[in-house]
Protein backbone atom coordinates (compact mmCIF):
# COMPACT_ATOMS: atom_id res chain seq x y z
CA UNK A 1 0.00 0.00 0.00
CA UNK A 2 2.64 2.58 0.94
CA UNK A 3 4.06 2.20 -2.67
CA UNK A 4 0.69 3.06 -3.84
CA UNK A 5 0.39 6.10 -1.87
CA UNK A 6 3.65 7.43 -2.67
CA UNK A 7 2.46 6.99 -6.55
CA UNK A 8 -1.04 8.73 -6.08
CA UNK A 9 -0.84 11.93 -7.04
CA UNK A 10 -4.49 12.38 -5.57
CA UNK A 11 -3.59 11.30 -2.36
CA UNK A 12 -1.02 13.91 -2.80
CA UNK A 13 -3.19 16.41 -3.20
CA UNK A 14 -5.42 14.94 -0.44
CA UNK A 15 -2.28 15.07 2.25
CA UNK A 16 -0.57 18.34 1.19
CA UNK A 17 -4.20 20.92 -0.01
CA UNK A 18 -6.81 19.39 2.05
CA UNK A 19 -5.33 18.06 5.09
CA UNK A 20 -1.76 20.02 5.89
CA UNK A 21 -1.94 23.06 3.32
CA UNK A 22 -5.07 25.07 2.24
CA UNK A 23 -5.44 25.66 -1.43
CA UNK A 24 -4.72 29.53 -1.81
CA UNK A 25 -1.70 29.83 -4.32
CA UNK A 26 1.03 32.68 -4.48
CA UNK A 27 0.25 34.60 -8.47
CA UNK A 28 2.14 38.18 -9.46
CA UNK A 29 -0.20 41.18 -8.08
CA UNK A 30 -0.40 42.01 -11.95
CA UNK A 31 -2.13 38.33 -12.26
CA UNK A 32 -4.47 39.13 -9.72
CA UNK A 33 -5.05 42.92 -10.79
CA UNK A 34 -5.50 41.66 -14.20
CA UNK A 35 -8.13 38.72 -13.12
CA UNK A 36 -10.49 41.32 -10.64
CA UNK A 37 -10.54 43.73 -13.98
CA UNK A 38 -11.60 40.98 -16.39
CA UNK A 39 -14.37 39.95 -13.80
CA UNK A 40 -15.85 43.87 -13.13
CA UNK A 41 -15.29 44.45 -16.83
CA UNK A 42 -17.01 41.06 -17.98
CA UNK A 43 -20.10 41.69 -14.98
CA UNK A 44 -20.35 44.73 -16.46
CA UNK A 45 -20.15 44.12 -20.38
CA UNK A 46 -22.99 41.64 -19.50
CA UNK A 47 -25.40 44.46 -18.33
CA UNK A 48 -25.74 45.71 -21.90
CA UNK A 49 -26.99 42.44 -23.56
CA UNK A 50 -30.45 42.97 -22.30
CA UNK A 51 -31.04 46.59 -22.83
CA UNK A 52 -32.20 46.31 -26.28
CA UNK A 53 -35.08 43.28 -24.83
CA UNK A 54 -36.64 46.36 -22.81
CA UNK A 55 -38.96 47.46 -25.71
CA UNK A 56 -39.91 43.75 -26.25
CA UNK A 57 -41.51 44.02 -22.63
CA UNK A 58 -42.93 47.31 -22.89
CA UNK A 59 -44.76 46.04 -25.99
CA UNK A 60 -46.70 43.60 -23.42
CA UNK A 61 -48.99 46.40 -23.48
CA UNK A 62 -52.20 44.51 -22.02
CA UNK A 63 -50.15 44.03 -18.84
CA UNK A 64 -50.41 47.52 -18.21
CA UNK A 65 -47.67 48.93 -15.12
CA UNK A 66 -46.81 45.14 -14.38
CA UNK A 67 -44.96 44.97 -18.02
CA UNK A 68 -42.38 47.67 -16.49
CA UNK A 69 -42.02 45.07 -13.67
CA UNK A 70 -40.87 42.48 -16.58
CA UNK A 71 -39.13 44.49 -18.07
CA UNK A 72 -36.75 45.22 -15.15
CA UNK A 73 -36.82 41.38 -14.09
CA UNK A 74 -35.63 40.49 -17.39
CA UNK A 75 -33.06 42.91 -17.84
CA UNK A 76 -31.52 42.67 -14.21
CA UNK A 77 -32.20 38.68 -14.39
CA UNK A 78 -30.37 37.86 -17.20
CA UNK A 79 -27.31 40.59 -16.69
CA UNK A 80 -26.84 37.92 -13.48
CA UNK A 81 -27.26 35.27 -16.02
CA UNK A 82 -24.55 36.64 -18.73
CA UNK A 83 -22.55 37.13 -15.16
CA UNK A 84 -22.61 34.12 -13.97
CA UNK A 85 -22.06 32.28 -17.24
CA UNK A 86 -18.69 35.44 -17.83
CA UNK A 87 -17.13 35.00 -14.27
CA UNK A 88 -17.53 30.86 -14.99
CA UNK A 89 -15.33 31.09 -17.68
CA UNK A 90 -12.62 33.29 -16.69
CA UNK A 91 -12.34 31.42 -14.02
CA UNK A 92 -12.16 28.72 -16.22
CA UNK A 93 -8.96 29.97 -18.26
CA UNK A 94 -7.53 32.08 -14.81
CA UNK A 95 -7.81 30.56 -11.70
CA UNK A 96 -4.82 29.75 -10.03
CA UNK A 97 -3.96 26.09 -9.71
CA UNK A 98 -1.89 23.98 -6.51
CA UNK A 99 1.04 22.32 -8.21
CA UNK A 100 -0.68 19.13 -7.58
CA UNK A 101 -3.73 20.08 -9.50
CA UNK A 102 -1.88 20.96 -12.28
CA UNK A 103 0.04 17.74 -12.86
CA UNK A 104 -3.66 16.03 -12.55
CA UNK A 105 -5.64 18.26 -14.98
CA UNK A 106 -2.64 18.71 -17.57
CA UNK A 107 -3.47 15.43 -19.57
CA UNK A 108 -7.17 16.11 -19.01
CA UNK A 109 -7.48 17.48 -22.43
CA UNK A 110 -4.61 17.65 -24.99
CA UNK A 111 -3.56 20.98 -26.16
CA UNK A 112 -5.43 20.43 -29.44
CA UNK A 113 -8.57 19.64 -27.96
CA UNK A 114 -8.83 22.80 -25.70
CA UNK A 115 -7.99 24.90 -28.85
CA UNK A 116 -10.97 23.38 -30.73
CA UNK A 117 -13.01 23.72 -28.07
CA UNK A 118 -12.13 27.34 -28.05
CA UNK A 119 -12.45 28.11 -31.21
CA UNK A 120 -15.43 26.09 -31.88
CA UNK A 121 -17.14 27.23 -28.80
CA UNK A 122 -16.92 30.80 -29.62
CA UNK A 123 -18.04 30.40 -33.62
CA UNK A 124 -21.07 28.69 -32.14
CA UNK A 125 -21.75 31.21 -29.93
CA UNK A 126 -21.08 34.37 -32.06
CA UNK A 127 -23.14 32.36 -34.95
CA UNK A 128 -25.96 31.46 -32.44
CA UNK A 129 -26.63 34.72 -31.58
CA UNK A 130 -26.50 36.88 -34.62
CA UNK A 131 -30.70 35.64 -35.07
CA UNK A 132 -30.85 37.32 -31.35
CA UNK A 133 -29.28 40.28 -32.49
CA UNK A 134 -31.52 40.52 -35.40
CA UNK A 135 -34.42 40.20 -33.59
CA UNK A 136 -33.16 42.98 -31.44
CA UNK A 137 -32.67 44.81 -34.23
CA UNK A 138 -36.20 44.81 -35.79
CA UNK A 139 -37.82 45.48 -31.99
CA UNK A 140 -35.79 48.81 -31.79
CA UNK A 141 -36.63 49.92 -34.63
CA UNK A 142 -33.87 49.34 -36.69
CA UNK A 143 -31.30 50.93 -34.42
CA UNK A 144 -27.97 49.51 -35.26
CA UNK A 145 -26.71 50.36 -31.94
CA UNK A 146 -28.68 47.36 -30.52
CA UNK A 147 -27.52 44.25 -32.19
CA UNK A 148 -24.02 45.34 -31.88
CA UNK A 149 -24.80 45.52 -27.66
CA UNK A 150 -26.13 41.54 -28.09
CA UNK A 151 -23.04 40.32 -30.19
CA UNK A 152 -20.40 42.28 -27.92
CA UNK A 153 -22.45 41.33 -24.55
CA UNK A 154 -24.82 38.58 -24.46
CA UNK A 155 -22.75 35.72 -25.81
CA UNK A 156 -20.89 34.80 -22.91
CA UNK A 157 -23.89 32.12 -21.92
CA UNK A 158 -23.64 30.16 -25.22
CA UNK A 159 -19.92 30.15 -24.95
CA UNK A 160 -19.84 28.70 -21.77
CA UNK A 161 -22.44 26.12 -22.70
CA UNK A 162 -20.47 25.40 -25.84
CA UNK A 163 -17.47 24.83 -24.17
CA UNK A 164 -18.42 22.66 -21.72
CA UNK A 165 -20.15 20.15 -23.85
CA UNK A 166 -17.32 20.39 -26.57
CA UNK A 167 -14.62 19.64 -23.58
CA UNK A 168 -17.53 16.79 -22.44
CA UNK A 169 -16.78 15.04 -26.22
CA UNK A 170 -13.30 15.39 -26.54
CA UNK A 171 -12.17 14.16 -23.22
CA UNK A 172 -9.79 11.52 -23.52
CA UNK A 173 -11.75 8.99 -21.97
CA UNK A 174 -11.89 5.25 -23.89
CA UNK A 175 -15.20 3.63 -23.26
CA UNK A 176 -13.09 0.00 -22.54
CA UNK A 177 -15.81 -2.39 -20.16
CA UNK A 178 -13.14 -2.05 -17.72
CA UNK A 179 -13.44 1.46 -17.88
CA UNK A 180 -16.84 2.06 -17.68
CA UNK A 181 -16.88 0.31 -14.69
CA UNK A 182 -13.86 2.35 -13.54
CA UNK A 183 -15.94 5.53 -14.51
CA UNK A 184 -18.71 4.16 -12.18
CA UNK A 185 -17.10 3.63 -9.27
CA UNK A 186 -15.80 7.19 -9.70
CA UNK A 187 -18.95 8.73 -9.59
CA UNK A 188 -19.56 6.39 -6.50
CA UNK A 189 -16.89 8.09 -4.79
CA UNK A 190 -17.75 11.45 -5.58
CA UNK A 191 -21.19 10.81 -4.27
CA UNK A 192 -19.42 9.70 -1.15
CA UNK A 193 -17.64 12.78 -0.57
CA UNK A 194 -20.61 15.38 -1.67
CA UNK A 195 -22.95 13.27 1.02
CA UNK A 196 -20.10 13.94 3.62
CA UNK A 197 -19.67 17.36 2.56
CA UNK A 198 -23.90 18.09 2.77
CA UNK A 199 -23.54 16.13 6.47
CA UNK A 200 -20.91 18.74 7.43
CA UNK A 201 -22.89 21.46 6.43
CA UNK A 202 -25.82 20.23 7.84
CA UNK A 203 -24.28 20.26 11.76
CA UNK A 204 -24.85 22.76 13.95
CA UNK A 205 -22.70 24.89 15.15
CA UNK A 206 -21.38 22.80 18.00
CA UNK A 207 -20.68 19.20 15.96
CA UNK A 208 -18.89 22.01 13.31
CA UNK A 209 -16.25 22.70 15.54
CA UNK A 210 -15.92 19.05 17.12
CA UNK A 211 -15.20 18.74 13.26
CA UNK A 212 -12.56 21.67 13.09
CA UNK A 213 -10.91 20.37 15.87
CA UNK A 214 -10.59 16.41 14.55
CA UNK A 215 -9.39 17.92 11.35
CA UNK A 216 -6.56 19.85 13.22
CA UNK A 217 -5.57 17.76 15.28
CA UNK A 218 -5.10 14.93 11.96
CA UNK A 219 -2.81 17.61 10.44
CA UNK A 220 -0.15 17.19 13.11
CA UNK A 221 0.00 13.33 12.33
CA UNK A 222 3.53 12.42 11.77
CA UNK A 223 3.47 10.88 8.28
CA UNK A 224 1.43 11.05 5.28
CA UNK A 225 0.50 7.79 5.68
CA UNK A 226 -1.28 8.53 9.51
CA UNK A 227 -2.98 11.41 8.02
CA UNK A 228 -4.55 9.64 5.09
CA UNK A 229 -5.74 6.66 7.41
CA UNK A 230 -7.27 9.00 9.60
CA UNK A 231 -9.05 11.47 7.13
CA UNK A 232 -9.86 9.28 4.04
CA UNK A 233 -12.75 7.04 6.94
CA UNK A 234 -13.78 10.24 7.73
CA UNK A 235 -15.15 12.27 3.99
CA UNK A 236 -15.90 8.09 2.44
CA UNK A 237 -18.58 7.23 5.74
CA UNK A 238 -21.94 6.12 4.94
CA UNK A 239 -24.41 8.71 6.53
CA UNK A 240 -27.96 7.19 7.15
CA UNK A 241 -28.45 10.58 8.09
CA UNK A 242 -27.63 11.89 4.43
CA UNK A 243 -29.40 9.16 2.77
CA UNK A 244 -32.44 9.80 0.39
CA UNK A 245 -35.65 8.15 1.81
CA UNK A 246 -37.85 6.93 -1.55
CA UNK A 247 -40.21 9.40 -1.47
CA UNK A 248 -37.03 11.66 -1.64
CA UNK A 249 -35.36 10.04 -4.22
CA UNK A 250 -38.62 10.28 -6.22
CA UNK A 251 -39.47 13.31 -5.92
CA UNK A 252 -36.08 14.11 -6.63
CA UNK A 253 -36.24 12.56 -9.77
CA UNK A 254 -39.85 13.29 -11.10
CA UNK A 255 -38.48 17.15 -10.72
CA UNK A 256 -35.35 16.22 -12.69
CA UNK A 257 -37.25 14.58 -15.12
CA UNK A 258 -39.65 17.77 -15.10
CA UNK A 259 -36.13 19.85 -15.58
CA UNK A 260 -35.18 18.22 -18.85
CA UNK A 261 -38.92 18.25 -19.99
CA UNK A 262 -38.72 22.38 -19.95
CA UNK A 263 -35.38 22.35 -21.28
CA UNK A 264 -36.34 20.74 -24.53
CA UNK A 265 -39.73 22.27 -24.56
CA UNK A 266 -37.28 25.52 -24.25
CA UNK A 267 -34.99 24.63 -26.58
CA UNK A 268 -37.91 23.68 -29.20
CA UNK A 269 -39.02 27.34 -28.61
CA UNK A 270 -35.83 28.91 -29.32
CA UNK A 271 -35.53 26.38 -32.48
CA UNK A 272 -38.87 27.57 -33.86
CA UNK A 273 -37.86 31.42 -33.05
CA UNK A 274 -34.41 31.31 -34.89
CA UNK A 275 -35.66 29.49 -37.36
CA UNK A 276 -38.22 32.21 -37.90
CA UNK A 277 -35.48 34.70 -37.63
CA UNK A 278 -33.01 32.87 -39.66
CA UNK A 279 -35.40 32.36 -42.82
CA UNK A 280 -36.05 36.09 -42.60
CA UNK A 281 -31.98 37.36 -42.13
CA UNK A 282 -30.90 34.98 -45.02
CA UNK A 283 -34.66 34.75 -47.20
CA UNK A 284 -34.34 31.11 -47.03
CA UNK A 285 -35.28 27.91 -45.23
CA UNK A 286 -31.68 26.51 -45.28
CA UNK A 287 -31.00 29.18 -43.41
CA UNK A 288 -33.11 28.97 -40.84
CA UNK A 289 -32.84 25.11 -40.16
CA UNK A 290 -29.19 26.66 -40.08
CA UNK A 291 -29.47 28.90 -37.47
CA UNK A 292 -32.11 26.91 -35.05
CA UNK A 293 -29.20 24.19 -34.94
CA UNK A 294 -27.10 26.88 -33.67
CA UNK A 295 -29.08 28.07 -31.26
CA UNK A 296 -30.20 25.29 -29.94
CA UNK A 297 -26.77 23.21 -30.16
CA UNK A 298 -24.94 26.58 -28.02
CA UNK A 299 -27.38 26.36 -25.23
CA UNK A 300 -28.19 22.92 -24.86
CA UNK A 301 -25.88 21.49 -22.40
CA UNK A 302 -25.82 24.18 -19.88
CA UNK A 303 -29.33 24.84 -19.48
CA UNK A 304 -30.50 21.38 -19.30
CA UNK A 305 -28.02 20.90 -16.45
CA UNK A 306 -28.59 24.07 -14.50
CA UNK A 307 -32.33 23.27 -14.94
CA UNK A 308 -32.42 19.96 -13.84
CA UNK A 309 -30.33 21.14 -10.92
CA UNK A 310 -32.34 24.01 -9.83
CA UNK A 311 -35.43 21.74 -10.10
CA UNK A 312 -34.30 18.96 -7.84
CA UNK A 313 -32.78 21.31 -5.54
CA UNK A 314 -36.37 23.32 -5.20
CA UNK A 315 -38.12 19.63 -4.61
CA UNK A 316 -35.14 19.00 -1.69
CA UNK A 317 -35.83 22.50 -0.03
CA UNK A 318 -39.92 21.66 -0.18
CA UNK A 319 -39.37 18.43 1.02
CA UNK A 320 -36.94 20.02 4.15
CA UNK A 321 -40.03 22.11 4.52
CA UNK A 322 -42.75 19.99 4.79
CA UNK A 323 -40.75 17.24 6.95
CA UNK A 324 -39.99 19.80 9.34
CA UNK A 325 -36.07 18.96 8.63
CA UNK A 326 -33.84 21.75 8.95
CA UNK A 327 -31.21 21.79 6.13
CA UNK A 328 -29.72 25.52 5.31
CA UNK A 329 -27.05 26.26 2.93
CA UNK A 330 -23.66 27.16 4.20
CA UNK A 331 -24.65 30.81 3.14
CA UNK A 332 -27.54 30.77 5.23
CA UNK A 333 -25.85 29.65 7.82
CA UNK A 334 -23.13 31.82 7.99
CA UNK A 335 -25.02 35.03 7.17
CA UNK A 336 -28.76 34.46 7.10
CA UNK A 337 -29.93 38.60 7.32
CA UNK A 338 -27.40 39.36 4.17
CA UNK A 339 -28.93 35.76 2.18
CA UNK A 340 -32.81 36.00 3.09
CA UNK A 341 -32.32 39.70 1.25
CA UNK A 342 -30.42 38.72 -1.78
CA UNK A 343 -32.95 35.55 -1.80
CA UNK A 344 -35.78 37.40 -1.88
CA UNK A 345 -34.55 39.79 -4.18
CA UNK A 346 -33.40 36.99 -6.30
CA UNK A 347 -36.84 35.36 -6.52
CA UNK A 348 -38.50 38.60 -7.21
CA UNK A 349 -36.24 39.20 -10.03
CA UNK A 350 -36.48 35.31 -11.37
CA UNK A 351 -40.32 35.32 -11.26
CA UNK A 352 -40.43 38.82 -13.44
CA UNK A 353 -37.98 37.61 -16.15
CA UNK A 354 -40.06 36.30 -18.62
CA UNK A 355 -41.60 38.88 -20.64
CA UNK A 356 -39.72 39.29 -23.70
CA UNK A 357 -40.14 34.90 -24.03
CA UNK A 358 -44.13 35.59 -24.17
CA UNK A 359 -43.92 38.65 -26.79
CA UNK A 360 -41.82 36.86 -28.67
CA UNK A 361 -43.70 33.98 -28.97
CA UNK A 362 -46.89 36.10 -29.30
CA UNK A 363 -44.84 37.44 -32.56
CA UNK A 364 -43.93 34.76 -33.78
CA UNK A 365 -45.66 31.59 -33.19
CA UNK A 366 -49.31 31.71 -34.96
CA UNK A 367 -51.56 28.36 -33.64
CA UNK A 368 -52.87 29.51 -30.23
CA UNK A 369 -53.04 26.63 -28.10
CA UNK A 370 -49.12 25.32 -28.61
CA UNK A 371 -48.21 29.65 -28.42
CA UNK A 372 -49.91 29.25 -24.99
CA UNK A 373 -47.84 25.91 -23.97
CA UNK A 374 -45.03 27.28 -25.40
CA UNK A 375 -45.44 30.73 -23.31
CA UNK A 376 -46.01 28.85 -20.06
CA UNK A 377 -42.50 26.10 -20.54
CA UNK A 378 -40.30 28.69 -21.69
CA UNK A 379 -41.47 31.09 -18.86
CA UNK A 380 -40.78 28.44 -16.46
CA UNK A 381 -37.58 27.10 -17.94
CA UNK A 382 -36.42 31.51 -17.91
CA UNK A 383 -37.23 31.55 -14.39
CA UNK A 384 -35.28 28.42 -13.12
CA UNK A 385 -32.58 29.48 -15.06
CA UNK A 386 -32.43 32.83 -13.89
CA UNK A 387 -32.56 31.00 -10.50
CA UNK A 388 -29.60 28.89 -11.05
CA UNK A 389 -27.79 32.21 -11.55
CA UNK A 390 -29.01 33.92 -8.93
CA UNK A 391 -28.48 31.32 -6.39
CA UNK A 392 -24.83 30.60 -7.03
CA UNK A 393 -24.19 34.47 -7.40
CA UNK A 394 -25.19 34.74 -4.05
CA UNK A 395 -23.30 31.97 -2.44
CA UNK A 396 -20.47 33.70 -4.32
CA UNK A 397 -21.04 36.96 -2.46
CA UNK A 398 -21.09 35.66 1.12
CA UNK A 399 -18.59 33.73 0.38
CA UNK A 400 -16.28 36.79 -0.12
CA UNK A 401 -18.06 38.82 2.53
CA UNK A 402 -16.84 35.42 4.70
CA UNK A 403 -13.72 36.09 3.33
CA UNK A 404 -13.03 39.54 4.31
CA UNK A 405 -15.59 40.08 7.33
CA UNK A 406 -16.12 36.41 8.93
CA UNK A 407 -14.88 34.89 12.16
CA UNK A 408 -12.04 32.82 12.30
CA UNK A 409 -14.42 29.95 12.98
CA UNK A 410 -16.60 30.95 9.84
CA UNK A 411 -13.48 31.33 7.48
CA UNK A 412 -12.33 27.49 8.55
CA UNK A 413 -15.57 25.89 8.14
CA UNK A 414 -15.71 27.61 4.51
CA UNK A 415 -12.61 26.53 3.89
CA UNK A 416 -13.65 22.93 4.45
CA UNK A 417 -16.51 22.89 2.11
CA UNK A 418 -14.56 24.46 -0.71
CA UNK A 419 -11.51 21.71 0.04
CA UNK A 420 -14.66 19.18 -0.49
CA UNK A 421 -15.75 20.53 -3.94
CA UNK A 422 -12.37 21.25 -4.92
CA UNK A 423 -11.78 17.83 -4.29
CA UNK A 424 -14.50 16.38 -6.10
CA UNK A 425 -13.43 18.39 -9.01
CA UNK A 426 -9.92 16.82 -9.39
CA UNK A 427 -11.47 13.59 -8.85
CA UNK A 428 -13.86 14.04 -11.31
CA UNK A 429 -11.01 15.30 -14.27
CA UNK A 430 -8.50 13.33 -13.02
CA UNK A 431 -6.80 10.22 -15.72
CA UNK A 432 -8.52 7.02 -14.73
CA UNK A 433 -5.46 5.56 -14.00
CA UNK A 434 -4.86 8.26 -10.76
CA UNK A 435 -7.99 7.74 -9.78
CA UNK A 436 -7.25 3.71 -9.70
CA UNK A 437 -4.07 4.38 -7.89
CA UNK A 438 -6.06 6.50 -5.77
CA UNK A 439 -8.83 3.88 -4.90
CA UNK A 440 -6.34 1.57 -4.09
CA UNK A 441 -5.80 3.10 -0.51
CA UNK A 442 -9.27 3.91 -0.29
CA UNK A 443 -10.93 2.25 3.19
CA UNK A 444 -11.24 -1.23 2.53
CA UNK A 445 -15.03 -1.31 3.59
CA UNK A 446 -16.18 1.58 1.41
CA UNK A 447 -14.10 -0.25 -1.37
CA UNK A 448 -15.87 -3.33 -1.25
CA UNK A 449 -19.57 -2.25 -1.27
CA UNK A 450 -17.96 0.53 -4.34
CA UNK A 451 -16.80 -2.67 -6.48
CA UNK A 452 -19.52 -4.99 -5.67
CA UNK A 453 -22.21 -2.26 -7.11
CA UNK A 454 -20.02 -1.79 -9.95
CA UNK A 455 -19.16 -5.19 -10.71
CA UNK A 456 -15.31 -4.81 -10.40
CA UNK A 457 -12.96 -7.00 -8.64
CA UNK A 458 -10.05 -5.89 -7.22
CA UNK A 459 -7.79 -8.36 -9.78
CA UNK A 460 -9.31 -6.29 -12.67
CA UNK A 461 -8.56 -3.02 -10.72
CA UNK A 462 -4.67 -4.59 -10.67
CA UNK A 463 -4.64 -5.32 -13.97
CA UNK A 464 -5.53 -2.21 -15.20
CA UNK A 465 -2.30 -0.60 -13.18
CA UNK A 466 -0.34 -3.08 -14.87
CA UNK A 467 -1.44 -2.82 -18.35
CA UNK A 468 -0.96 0.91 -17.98
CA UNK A 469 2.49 0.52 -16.44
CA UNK A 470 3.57 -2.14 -18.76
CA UNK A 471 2.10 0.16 -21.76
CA UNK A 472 4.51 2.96 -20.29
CA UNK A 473 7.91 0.68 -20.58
CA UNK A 474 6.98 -0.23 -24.25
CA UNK A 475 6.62 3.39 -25.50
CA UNK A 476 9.66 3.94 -23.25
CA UNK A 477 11.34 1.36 -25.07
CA UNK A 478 10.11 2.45 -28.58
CA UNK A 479 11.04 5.77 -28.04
CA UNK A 480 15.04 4.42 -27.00
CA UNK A 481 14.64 2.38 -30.95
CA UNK A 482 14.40 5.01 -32.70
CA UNK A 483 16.83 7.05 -30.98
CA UNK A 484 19.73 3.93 -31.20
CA UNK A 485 20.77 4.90 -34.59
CA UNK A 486 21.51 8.48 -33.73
CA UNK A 487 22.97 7.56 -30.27
């Protein structure tokens, strides 16, 4: 076993981030300077994109004062949503790395493959939205000013959708049956950890620092070795407390389900709209198949996850509700006045977001009962998107307010849950073959029940480090053939 350690780089990580170190990392003051001023400047930029959508609200006109109301939802709820999607992907291409994260994630994606998902990503996006800005164009009476304010500011969504689902195909992951199963067992463990992390949050303030304390007092183990055999029990427990009773589990599911239904009745809605606007930019009906692909291929991905999301996470806090079971976010916790106002001003804004979706489709869709089904999905797929958004925008702002206001209590237990999800995330994009090295040391119990639902024995999981290992000397060896004759 101690071999195996010493080879896991994710153990590494484990024993010198999460356990002994914390995962802040030392960048030039012109690095940081530069990242705060792409962030303001991208939050920002993103405000214009829905300034030219105003007039599509204000044409709501049998709404009377309430279509001001949308009009301010819209334009304030989806300036979070182009902020969100902006500060995302900068942090994407700028946020600083631990040593040991970026000998994991190198490999993760060759250097080709991130430069096609670039590139690709942002012709997609750019593409996708030159219907929007057209449409913008003709509700503004043909002011130039306003499609030029959706291509420079309102792309940043699509992009970030694009991006992730090209970087979801050209992973280098094989699809081996060994692998799969490997794959599996992953996502096993990652459960593992993200019930640990929602028991840790769930404590009160009292079993929190009985936590603090354990966790301290494992960083002054002697060797890497004690450290990981005390910690590793600790974030791979089974919680009955955690686990999802059926109705739960259900519910959770039928909600899911209910999030991918509005995200394709969404996306057909966008698909019918560009293709509208499409056949009318380019006078032809290749044209607007053309641009309805777009559309809907740039969009996609990121709000069928964020939906789906949002939607189980709305049945988990009505559940919570109803079962009398007290489960707060970490924000809440931590500063409950400053989240119950940006909640409720989130919610406000969320459930007022919709209007230009039900002008649009007033415009543009002509057979009046699938205009009305298509005005009600796309208003509720707007506003759980909007709430994604808003949600994570606000963790993001207590968060810092943590940061530069909280406790010293309040800054350790934040710490934690970020080492969790940090953790998850180099799990999750980690080569297979770390994360095999990795389950290796992995508590023998929580091992066992892993494989046996999986199907994989630990002989395969051997195998596998052998193949790979073996693979390794015969490139090696290759690579010393054709360098004999020169040598």
């Amino acid at each position: 076993m101690a071999l195996i350690v010493e080879n896991s780089l994710i153990s590494s990580f484990i024993d010198k981030r999460i356990i002994c170190g914390d995962l802040r990392v030392e960048e030039s003051k012109c690095s940081e300077i530069s990242r705060s001023a792409f962030k303001v400047a991208g939050v920002s930029i993103s405000a214009l994109g829905r300034i030219p959508f105003v007039p599509v609200s204000l044409k709501l006109k049998s709404l009377g004062f309430f279509r001001y109301f949308l009009a301010a939802g819209n334009t304030v709820g989806f300036w979070v949503v182009g902020s969100w999607s902006i500060l995302n992907v900068i942090d994407e291409f700028t946020q600083p790395l631990t040593k040991e994260e970026k000998i994991l994630l190198e490999n993760h994606l060759s250097t080709l493959a991130k430069t096609v998902s670039i590139a690709s990503s942002l012709v997609l996006s750019i593409t996708s939205k030159s219907v929007t800005a057209y449409i913008a164009y003709t509700y503004n009476n043909e002011n130039i000013l306003m499609p030029i304010a959706v291509m420079l500011s309102d792309t940043s969504f699509p992009f970030y959708s694009s991006l992730l689902s090209t970087r979801k195909l050209l992973e280098k992951r094989s699809f081996s049956e060994i692998e799969k199963k490997i794959n599996l067992m992953r996502y096993e463990i990652i459960e593992l950890i993200e019930s640990n992390r929602s028991l840790f949050v769930s404590k009160n303030k009292s079993e929190k620092e009985d936590s603090l304390t354990l966790f301290n007092r494992i960083k002054f183990r002697a060797s890497k070795d004690e450290r990981l055999k005390e910690f590793l029990p600790i974030i791979f427990q089974k919680n009955p407390e955690v686990e999802q009773t059926k109705i739960e589990k259900y519910g959770k599911n039928f909600f899911g389900l209910n999030g991918v239904h509005l995200t394709l009745s969404h996306m057909a809605f966008l698909g019918i709209i560009s293709y509208v606007g499409g056949q009318l930019l380019t006078s032809s009906s290749v044209g607007g198949v053309i641009a309805a692909t777009l559309t809907i291929g740039s969009n996609v991905y990121l709000e069928g996850t964020s939906l789906v999301k949002t939607a189980k996470r709305a049945f988990g806090g009505l559940y919570n509700l109803f079962t009398c079971r007290r489960r707060p976010a970490l924000s809440k916790q931590l500063s409950p006045k400053l989240t119950f106002a940006l909640s409720a001003i989130g919610l406000l804004t969320s459930i007022h977001s919709w209007g230009p979706n039900v002008q649009v489709a007033d415009d543009y869709i002509e057979q009046k009962g699938f205009k009305a089904y298509m005005e009600i999905v796309s208003t509720m797929a707007i506003v759980l998107l909007v709430s994604t958004a808003m949600l994570d925008i606000i963790d993001g702002i207590v968060e810092k307010k943590i940061d530069k206001l909280g406790t010293k209590e309040e800054k350790e237990i934040l710490e934690i849950d970020r080492k969790m999800k940090r953790l998850v995330n180099v799990i999750d994009k980690s080569p297979l073959i770390e994360f095999v090295k990795f389950a290796k040391i992995i508590p023998k119990e929580t091992l066992d029940e892993v494989q046996k639902k999986c199907n994989v024995t630990q002989s395969e999981l051997d195998h596998y480090i052998q193949e790979y290992y073996r693979g390794l000397d015969e490139k090696k060896l290759s690579k010393e053939e054709e360098l004999s004759p020169f040598v």
